[in-house]
Protein backbone atom coordinates (compact mmCIF):
# COMPACT_ATOMS: atom_id res chain seq x y z
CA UNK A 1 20.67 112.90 3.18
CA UNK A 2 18.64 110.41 0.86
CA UNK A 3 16.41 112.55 -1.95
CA UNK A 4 12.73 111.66 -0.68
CA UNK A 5 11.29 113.78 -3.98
CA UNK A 6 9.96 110.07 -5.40
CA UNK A 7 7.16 110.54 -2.46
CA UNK A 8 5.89 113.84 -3.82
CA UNK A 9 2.56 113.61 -5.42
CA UNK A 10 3.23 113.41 -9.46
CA UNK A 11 1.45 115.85 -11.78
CA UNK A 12 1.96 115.45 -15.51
CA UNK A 13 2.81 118.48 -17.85
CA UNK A 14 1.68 119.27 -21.78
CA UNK A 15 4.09 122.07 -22.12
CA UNK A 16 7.09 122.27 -24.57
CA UNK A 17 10.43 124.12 -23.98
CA UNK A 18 11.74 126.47 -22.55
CA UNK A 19 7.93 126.67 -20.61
CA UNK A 20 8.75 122.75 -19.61
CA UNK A 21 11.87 123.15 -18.19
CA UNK A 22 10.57 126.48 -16.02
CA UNK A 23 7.15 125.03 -14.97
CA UNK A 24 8.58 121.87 -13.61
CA UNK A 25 11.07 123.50 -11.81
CA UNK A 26 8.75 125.22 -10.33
CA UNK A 27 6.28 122.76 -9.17
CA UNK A 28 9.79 120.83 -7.72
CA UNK A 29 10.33 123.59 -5.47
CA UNK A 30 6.95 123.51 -4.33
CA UNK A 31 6.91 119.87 -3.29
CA UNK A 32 5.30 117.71 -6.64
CA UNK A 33 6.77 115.72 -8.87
CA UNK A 34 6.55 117.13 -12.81
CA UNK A 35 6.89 114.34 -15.15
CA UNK A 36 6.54 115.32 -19.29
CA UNK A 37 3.66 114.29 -20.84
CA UNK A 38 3.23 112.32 -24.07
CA UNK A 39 2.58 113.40 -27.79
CA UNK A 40 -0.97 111.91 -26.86
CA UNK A 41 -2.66 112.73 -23.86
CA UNK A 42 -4.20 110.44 -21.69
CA UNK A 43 -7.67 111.69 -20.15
CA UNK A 44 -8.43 108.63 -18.50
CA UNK A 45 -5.56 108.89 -16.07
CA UNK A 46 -6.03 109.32 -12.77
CA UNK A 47 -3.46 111.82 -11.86
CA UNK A 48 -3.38 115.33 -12.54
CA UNK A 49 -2.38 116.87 -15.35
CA UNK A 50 -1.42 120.34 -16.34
CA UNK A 51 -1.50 121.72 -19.52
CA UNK A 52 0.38 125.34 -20.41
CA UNK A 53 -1.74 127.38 -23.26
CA UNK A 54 1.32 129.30 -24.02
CA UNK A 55 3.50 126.60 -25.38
CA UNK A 56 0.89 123.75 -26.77
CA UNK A 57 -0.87 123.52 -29.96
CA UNK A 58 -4.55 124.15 -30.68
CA UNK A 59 -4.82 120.72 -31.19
CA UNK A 60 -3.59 119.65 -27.94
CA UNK A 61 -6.03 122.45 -26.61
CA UNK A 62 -9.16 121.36 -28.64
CA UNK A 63 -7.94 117.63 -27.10
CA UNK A 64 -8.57 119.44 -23.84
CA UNK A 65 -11.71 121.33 -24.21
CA UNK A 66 -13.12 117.91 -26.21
CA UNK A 67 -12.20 116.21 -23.12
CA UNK A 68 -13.99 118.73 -20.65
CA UNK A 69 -17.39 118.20 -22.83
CA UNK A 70 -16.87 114.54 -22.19
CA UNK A 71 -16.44 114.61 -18.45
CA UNK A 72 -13.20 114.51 -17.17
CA UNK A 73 -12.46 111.68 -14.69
CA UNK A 74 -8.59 113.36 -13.92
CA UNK A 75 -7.65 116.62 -12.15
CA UNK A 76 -6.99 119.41 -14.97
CA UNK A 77 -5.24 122.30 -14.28
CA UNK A 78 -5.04 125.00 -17.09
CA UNK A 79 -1.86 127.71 -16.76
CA UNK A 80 -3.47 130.77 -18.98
CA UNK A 81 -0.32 133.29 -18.44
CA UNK A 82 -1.54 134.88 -21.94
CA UNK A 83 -4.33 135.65 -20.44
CA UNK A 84 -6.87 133.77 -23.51
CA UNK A 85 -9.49 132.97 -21.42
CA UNK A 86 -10.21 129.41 -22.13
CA UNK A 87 -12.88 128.50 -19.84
CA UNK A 88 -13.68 124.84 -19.52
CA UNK A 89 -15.73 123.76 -16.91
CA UNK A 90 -14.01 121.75 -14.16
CA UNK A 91 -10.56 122.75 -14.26
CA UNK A 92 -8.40 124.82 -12.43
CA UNK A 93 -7.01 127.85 -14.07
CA UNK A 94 -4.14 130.10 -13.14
CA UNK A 95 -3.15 133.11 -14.19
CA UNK A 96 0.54 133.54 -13.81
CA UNK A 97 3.48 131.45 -13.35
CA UNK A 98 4.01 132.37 -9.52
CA UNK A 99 1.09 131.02 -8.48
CA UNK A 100 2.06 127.39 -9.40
CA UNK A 101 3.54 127.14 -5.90
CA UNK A 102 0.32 127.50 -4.92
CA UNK A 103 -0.83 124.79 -6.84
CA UNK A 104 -0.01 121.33 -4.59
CA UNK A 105 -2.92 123.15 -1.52
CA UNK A 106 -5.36 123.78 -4.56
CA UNK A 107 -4.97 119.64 -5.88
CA UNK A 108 -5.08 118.96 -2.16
CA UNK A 109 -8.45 120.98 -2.13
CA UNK A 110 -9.99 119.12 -4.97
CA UNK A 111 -9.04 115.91 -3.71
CA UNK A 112 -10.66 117.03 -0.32
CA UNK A 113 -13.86 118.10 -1.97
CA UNK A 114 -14.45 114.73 -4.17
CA UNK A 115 -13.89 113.06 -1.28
CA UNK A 116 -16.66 114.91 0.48
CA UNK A 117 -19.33 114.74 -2.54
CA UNK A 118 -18.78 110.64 -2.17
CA UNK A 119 -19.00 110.72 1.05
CA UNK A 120 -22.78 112.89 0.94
CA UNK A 121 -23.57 110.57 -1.76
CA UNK A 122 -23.25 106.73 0.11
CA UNK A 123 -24.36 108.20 3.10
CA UNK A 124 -27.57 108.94 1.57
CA UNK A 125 -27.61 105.37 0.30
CA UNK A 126 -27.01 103.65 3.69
CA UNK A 127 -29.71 106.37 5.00
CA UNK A 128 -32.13 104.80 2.27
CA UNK A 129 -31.43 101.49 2.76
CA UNK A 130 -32.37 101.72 6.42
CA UNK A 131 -35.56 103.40 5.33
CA UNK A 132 -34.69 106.57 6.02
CA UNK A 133 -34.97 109.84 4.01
CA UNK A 134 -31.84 112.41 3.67
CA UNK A 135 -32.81 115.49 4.54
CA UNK A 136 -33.69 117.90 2.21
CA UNK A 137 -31.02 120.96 2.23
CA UNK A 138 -33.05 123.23 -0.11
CA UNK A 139 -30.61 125.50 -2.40
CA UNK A 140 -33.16 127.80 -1.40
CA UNK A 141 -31.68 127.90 3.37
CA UNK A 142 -29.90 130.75 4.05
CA UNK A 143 -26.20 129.66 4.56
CA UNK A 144 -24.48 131.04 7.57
CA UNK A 145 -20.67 131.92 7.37
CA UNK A 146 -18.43 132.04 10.14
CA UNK A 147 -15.76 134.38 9.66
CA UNK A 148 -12.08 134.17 11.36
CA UNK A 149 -9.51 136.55 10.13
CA UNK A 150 -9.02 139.94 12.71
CA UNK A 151 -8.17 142.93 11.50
CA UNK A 152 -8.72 142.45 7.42
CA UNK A 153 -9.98 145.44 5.53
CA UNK A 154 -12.44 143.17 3.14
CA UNK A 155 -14.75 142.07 6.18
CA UNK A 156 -16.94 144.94 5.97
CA UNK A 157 -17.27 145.32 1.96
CA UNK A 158 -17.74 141.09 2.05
CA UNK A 159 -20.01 141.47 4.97
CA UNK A 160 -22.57 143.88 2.83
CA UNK A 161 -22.25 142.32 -0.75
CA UNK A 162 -23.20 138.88 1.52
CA UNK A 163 -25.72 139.94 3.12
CA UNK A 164 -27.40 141.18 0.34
CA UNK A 165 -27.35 138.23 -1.56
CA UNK A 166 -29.04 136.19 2.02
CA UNK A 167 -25.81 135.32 3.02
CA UNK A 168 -24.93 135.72 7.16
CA UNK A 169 -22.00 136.30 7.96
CA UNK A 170 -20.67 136.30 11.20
CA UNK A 171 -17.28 137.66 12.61
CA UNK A 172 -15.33 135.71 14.98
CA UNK A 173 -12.15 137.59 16.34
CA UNK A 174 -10.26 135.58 18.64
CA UNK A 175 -9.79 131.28 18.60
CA UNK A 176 -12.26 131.26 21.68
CA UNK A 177 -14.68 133.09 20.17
CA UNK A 178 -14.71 130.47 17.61
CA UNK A 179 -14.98 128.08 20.12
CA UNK A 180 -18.31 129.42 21.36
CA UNK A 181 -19.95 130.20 18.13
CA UNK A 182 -19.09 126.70 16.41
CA UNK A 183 -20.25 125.01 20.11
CA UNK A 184 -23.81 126.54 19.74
CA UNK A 185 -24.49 127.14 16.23
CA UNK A 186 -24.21 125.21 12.65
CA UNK A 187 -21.92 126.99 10.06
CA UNK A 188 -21.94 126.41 6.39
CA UNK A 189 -18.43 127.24 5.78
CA UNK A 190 -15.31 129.16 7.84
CA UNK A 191 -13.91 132.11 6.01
CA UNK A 192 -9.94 132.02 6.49
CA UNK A 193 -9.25 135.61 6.07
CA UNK A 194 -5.45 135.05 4.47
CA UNK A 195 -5.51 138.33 2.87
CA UNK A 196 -3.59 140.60 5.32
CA UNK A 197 -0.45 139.67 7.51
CA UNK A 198 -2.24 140.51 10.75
CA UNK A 199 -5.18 138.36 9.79
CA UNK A 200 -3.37 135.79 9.00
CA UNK A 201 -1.07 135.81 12.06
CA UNK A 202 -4.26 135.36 14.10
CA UNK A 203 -4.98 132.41 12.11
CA UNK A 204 -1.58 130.43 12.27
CA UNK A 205 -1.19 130.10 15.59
CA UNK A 206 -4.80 128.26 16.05
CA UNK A 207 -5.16 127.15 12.55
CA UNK A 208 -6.26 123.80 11.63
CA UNK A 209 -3.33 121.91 11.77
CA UNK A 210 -3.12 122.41 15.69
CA UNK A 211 -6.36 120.65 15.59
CA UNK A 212 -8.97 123.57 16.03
CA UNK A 213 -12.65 123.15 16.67
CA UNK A 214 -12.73 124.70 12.60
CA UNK A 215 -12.06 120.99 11.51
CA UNK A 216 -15.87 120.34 11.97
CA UNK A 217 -16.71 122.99 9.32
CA UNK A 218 -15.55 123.27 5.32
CA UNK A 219 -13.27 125.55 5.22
CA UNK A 220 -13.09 128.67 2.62
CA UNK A 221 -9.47 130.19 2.03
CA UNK A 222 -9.77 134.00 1.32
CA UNK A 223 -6.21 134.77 -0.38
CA UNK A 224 -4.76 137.16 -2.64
CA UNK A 225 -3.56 136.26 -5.74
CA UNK A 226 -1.81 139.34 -6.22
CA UNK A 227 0.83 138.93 -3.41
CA UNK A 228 3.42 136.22 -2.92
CA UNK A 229 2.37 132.95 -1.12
CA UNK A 230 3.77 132.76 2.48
CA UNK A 231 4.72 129.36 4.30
CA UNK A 232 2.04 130.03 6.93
CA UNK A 233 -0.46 130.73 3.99
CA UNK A 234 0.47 128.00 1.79
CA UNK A 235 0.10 125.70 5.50
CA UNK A 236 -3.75 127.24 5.83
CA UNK A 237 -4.25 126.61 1.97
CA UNK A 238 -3.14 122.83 2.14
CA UNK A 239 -6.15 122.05 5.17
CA UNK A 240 -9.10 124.18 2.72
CA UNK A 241 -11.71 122.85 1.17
CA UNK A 242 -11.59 125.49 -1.35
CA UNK A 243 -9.00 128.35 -1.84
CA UNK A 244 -11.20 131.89 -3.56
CA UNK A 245 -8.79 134.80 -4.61
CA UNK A 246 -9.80 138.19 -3.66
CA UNK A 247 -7.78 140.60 -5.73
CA UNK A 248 -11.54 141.15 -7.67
CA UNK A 249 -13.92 143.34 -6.43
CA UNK A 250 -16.13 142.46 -3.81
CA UNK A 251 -18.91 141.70 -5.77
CA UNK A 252 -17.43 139.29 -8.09
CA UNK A 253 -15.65 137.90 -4.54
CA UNK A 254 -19.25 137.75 -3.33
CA UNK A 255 -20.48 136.05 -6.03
CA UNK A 256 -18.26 133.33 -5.83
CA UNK A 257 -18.45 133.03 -2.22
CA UNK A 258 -22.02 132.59 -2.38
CA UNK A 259 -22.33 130.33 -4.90
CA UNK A 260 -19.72 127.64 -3.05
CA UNK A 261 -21.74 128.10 0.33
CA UNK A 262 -25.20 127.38 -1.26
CA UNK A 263 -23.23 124.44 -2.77
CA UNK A 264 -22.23 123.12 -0.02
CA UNK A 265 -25.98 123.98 2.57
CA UNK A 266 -27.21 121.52 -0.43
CA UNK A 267 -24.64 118.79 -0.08
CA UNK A 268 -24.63 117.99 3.63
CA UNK A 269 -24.03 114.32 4.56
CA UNK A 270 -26.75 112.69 6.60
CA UNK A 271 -26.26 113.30 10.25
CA UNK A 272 -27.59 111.94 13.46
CA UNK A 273 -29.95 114.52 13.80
CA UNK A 274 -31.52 112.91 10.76
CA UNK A 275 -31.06 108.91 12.50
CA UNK A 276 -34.83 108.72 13.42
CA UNK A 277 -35.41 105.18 12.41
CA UNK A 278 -34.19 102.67 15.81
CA UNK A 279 -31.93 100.93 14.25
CA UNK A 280 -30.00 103.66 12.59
CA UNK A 281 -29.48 105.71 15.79
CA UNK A 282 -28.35 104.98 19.69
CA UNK A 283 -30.33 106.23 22.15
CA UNK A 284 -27.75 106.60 24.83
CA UNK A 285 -25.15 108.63 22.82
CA UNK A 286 -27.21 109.81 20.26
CA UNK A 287 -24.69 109.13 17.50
CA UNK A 288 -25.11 106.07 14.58
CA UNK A 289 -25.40 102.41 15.81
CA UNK A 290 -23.35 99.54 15.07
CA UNK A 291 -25.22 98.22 12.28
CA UNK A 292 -25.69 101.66 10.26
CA UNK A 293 -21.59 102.20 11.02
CA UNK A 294 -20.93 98.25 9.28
CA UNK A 295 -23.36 98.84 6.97
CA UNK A 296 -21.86 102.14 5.91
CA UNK A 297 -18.01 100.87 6.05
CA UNK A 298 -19.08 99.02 2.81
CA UNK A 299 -19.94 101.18 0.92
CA UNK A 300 -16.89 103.81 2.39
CA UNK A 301 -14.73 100.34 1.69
CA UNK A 302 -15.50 100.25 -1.77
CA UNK A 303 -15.45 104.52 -2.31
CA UNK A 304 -11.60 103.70 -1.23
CA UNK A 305 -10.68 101.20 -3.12
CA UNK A 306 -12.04 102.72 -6.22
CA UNK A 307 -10.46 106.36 -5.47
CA UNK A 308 -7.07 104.79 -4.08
CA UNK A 309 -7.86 106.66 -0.72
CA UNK A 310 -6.91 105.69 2.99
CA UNK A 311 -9.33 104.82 4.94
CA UNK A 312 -9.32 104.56 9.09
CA UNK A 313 -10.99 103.48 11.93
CA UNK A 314 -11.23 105.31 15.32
CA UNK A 315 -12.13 102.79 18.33
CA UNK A 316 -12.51 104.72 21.82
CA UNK A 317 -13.02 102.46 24.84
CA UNK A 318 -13.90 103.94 28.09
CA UNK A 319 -12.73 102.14 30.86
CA UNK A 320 -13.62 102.92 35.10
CA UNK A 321 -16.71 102.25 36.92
CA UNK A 322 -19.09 104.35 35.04
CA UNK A 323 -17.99 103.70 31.82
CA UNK A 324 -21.61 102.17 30.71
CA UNK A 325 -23.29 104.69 32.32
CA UNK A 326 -25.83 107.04 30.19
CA UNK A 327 -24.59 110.73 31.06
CA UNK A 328 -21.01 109.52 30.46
CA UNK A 329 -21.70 108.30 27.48
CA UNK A 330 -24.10 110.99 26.56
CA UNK A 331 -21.12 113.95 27.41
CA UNK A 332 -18.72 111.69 25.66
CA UNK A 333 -20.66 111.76 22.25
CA UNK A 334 -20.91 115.77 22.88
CA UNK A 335 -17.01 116.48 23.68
CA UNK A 336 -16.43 114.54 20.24
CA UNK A 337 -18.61 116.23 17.73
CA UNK A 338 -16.90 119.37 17.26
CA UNK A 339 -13.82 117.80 16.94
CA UNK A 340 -15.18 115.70 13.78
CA UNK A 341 -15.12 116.51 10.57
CA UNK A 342 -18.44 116.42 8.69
CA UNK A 343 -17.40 113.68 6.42
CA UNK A 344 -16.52 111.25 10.02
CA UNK A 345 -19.42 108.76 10.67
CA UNK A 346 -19.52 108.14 14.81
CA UNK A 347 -21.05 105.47 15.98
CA UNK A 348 -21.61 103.44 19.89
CA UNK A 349 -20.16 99.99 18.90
CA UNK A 350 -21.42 98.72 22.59
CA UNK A 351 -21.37 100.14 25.84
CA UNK A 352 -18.86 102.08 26.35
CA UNK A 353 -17.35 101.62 22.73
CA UNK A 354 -17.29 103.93 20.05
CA UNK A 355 -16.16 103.55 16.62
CA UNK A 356 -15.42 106.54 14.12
CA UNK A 357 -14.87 105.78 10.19
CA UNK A 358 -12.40 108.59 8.38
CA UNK A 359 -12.67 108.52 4.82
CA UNK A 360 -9.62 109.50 3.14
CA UNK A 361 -7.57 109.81 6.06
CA UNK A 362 -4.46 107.54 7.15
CA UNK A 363 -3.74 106.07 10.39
CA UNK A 364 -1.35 109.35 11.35
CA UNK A 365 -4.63 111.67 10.89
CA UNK A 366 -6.78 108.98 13.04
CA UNK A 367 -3.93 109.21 15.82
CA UNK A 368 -4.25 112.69 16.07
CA UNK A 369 -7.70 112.63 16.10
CA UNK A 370 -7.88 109.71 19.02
CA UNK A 371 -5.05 111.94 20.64
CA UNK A 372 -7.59 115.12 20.49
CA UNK A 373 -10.62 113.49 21.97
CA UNK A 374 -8.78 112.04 24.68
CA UNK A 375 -7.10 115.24 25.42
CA UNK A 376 -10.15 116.84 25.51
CA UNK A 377 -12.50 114.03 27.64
CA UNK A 378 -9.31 114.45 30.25
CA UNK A 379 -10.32 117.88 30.57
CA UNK A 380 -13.60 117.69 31.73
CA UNK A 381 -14.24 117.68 35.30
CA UNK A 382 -17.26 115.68 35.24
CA UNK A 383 -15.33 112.47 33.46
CA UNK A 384 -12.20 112.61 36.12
CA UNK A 385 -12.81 108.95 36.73
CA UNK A 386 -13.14 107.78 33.75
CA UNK A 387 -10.35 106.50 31.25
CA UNK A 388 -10.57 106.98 27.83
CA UNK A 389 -8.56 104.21 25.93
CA UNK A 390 -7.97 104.14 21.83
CA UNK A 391 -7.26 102.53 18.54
CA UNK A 392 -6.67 103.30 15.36
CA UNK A 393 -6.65 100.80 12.43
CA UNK A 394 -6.03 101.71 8.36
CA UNK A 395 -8.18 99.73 5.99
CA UNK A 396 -6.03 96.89 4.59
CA UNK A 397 -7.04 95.25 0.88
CA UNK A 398 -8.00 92.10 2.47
CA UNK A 399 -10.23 94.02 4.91
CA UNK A 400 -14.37 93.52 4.19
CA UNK A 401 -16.80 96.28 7.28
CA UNK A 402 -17.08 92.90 9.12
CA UNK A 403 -13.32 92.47 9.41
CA UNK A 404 -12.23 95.93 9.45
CA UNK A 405 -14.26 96.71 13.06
CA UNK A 406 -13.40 93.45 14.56
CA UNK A 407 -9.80 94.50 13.90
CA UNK A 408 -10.52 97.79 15.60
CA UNK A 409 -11.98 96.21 18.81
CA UNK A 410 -9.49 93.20 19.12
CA UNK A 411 -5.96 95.00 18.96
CA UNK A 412 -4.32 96.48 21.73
CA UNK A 413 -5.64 100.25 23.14
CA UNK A 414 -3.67 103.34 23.53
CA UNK A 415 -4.10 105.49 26.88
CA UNK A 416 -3.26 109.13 26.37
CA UNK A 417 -0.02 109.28 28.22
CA UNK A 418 1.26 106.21 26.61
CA UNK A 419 0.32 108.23 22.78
């Protein structure tokens, strides 16, 4: 069988031997691809780099910190085995060797959260520019947690040291109840309890690579840094939007818990709740129009191009007698919504037409997303004659938001037994 290791994701390493040869052997086995760095180090890179305190110089390290101060504009991840407690801001620091397997969920993470910040940020900017004003989510709201993880002995001490600090918290302890809570109510953040093995059994098996309803939420991965990394946790880890370690007490766990979730209750994209002006917002579905969506794609166009991301486009077409029809449309736009993440910008292209951008996400993740709405409109009694047909598309170079959505609604559709 051919070695496929040239597709891993490449992370550079300021280390010197025997700590080289053992870190990158490491990271192999945990699916990157280690490459030496250079004498000089290169902060403008893109990719990430890793630098080992243990076997550099303190000029390499004051390189680093000098850096930090500067602004980084790469990924840093600082392995402190020694324990010297160099804090920079904006890095990721581990602690021991092991948990450098763990390290290709927490780049995964970070690329997950900059994508989200851009995201809030040119949403605002089409919001503006159609004379509307982003909401302001005060620092000061409550966040609300939703909690998934049965059986874990840290819910109740997490639960307190929360709610003392403002925070709600709220228990969910099967994937329906999930279901329901996440259906009638607006989470900051999902706690994924990964801290016992019964919690995280419960997890697994409706975790969000089957395509859960938790997909519409950021999710916060509750692990233990003490204990080895299982497959099914390192799985969980790789879908997070940030990964906090719990071997602290629960107030220090607390604190860092609460600072992330008042982080992100401040940085919510603009969503069609917030579409007052006309043009921004259709009336029948109650999601984005067409020109908001084009005018939008622009900006997510150029976010993509600068960052190196995928982009895609979701086209659903309904197709029957009552395809144009208001409450079809109307339960259409509702089935969707939890299944969207909140960084996915919905939108009614025309009647019966519906268009979702996915910022860094390739045409597999679109497919599965098309595949899940579909699933789920089939299920609903109400829509039994009415077909739900889809397309996905991946953002080309040559593509401009004009070009891109006429190459959405101009290929061929997908039906759901055809997927």
């Amino acid at each position: 069988m051919s070695d496929m290791s040239y597709l891993d994701p490449p992370i550079e390493i300021a280390a010197t031997s025997p700590r080289l040869e053992l870190i990158m052997s490491r990271l192999r086995s945990s699916g990157l691809r280690p490459y030496a760095a250079s004498e000089q180090l290169d902060f403008e890179s893109n990719g990430p780099l890793l630098v080992d305190i243990e076997s550099v110089s303190r000029t390499t390290l004051e390189y680093c910190a000098r850096a930090c101060m500067r602004g980084l504009s790469r990924p840093m991840i600082i392995l402190d085995v020694s324990d010297v407690g160099l804090n920079l801001s904006d890095v990721i620091t581990l602690r021991r060797d092991r948990d450098l397997t763990m390290l290709k969920g927490r780049l995964a993470a970070l690329a997950r959260r900059e994508s989200r910040n851009a995201e809030v940020a040119i949403r605002a900017e089409t919001a503006r520019a159609f004379g509307m004003s982003p909401p302001d989510s005060s620092a000061h709201t409550s966040p609300e947690l939703i909690y998934v993880g049965e059986g874990s002995p840290i819910f109740l001490s997490l639960q307190g040291a929360l709610k003392a600090r403002g925070l709600s918290l709220t228990a969910a302890i099967s994937p329906s109840t999930v279901r329901d809570y996440l259906s009638s109510r607006r989470f900051t953040a999902a706690l994924f309890d990964l801290t016992s093995e019964q919690a995280l059994d419960a997890i697994h098996i409706q975790g969000p690579q089957a395509g859960d309803m938790l997909s519409s939420v950021p999710i916060f991965a509750l692990a233990n840094g003490d204990s080895q990394a299982s497959e099914a946790m390192k799985t969980i880890q790789a879908h997070a939007d940030e990964i906090i370690e719990c071997q602290d007490q629960a107030q220090l766990v607390a604190n860092r818990i609460e600072a992330l979730a008042r982080k992100y209750n401040a940085l919510r994209p603009v969503d069609y709740s917030s579409a007052l002006v006309p043009a921004a917002r259709d009336l029948a579905t109650g999601l984005f129009s067409r020109r908001f969506l084009e005018s939008h794609l622009e900006r997510q166009i150029a976010v993509a191009n600068q960052r190196a991301d995928p982009l895609s486009l979701v086209v659903l077409k309904l197709t029957g007698e009552r395809r144009t029809d208001r409450q079809v449309l109307k339960t259409v736009a509702e089935c969707l919504r939890p299944l969207l993440r909140e960084t996915d910008c919905a939108a009614a292209l025309s009647a019966g037409i519906l268009g979702i951008s996915l910022p860094a996400t390739p045409y597999r993740g679109g497919a599965r997303l098309a595949t899940r709405i579909a699933t789920k409109v089939a299920e609903l009694e109400g829509l039994s004659d009415v077909v739900l047909n889809w397309r996905v598309v991946e953002k080309r170079a040559y593509h401009s938001a004009r070009t891109f959505l006429e190459t959405g609604l101009s290929g061929p559709f997908m039906r759901l037994e055809a997927a």
